[in-house]
Protein backbone atom coordinates (compact mmCIF):
# COMPACT_ATOMS: atom_id res chain seq x y z
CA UNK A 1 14.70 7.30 5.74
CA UNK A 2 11.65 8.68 3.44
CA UNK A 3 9.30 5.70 2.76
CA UNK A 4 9.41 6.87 -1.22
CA UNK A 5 13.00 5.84 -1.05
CA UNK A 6 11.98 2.32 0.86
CA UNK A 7 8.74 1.67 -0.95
CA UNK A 8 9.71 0.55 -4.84
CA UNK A 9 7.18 -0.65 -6.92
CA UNK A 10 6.03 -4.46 -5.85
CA UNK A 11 8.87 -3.93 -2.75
CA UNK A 12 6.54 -4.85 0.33
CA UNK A 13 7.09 -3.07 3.61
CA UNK A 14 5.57 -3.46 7.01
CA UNK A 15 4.55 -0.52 9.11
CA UNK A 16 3.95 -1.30 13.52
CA UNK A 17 1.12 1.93 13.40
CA UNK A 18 3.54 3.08 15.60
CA UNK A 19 5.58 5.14 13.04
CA UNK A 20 7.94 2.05 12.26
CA UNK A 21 8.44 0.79 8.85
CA UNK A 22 10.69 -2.04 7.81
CA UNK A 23 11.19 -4.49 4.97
CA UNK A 24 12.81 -6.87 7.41
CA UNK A 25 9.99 -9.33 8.57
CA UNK A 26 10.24 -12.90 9.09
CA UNK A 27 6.56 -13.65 7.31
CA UNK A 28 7.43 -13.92 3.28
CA UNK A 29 4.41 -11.08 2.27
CA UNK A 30 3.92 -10.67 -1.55
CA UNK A 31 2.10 -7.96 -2.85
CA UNK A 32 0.67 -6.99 -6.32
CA UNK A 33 3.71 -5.13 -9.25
CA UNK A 34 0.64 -4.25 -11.39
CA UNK A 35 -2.73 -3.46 -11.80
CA UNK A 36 -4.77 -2.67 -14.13
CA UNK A 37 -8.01 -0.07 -14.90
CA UNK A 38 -10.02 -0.70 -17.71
CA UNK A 39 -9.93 1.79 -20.46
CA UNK A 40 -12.37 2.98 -22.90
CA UNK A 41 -12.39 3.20 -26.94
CA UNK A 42 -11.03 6.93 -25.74
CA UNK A 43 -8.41 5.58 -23.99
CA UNK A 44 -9.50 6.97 -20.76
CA UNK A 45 -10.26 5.38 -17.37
CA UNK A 46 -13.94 3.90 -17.20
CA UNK A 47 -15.90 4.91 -13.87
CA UNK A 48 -18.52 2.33 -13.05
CA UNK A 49 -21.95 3.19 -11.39
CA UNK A 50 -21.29 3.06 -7.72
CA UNK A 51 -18.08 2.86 -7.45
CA UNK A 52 -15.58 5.65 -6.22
CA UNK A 53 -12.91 5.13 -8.12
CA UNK A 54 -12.08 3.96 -11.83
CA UNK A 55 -12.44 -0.04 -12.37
CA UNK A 56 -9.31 -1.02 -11.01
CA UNK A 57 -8.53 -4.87 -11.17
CA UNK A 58 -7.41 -6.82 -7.82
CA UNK A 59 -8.26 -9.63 -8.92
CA UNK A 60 -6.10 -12.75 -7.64
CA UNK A 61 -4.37 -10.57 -4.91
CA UNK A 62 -6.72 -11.75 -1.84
CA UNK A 63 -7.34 -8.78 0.88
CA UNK A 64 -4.98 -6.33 -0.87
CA UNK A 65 -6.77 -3.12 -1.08
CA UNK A 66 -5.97 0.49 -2.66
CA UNK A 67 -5.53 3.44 -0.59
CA UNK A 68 -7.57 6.39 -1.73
CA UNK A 69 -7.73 9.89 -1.24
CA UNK A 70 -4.06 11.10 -0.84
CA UNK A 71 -3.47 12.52 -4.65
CA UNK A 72 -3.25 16.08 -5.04
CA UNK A 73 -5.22 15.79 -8.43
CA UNK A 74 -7.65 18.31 -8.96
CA UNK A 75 -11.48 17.03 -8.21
CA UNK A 76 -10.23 13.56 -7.98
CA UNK A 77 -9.51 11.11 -4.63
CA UNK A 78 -9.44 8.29 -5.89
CA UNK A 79 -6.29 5.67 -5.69
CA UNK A 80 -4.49 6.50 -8.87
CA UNK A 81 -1.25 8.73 -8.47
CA UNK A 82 -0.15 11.08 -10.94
CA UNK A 83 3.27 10.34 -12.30
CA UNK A 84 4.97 13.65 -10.28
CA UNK A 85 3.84 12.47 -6.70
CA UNK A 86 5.58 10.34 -4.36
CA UNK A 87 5.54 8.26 -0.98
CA UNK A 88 5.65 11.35 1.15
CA UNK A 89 3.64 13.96 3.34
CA UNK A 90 0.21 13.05 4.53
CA UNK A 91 0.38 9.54 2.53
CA UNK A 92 3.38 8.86 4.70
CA UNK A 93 2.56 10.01 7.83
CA UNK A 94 -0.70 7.88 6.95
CA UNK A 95 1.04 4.74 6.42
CA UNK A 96 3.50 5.12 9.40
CA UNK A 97 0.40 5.90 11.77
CA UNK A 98 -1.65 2.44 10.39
CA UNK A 99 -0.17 -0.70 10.88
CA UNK A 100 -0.02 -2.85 8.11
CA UNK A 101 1.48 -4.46 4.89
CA UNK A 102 2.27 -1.59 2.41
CA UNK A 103 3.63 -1.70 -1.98
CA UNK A 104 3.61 0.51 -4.35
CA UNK A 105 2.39 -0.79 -7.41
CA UNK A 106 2.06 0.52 -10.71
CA UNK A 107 -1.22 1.14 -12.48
CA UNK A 108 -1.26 0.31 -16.40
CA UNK A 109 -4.87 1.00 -18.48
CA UNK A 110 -6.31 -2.00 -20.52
CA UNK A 111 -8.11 -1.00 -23.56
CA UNK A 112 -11.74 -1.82 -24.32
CA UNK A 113 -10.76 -3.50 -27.95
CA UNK A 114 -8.44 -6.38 -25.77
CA UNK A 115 -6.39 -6.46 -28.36
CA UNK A 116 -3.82 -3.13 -27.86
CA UNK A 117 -1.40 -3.82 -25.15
CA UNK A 118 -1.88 -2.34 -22.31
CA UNK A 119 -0.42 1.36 -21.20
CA UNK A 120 0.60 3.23 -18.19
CA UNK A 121 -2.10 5.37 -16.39
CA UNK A 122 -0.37 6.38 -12.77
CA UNK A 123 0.48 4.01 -10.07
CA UNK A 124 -0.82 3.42 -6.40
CA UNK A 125 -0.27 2.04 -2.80
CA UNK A 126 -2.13 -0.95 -2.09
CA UNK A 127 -2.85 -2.25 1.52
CA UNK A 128 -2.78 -5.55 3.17
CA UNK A 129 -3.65 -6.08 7.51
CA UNK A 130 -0.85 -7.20 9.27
């Protein structure tokens, strides 16, 4: 089975580095649905000074982590996925090969003004150790 047919968004899924995945695990593991980058009056993704990637809210989801670097976007590795990939290729072999807690989660933009609702911008894979 492809992991992009496993891994729906805020589905958690547990890899053995070993090229095992499963969604059958005795430990109850919940991972982040959304998260969210902070937009500006443009409507596009803020970068802050020092970071590598956009301003990307984890807040309140302890050691989960975004993977970066596996989007085939042109000039751009961070962790936000364009709409046309998937769960597949070098992200999968790179999840299979690193043992660990695994979701895909959904990436929505927050505007600068705080009060537009909030829109979606890609989506991601965030991390958690086993």
């Amino acid at each position: 089975m492809h992991l992009n047919d496993l891994m729906g968004f805020g589905h958690v899924v547990l890899s053995d580095g070993k090229g095992n995945v499963t969604d059958d695990f005795k430990d109850t593991m919940y991972g982040p649905e959304v998260v969210y980058a902070e937009l500006d009056e443009d409507g596009q993704c803020v970068k802050h000074p020092g970071n590598a990637d956009f301003a990307i809210d984890m807040v309140g989801y302890g050691d989960w982590t975004l993977l970066r670097g596996f989007t085939g976007q042109y000039s751009y590795s961070g962790a936000i996925m364009h709409d046309s990939e998937y769960i597949g290729g070098r992200l999968e072999d790179h999840i299979r090969e690193n043992a660990g807690y695994y979701v895909a989660v959904m990436v929505d933009g927050w505007p600068a003004d705080d009060e537009s609702e909030s829109t979606p911008v890609g989506w991601a894979v965030a991390f958690h150790e086993a």
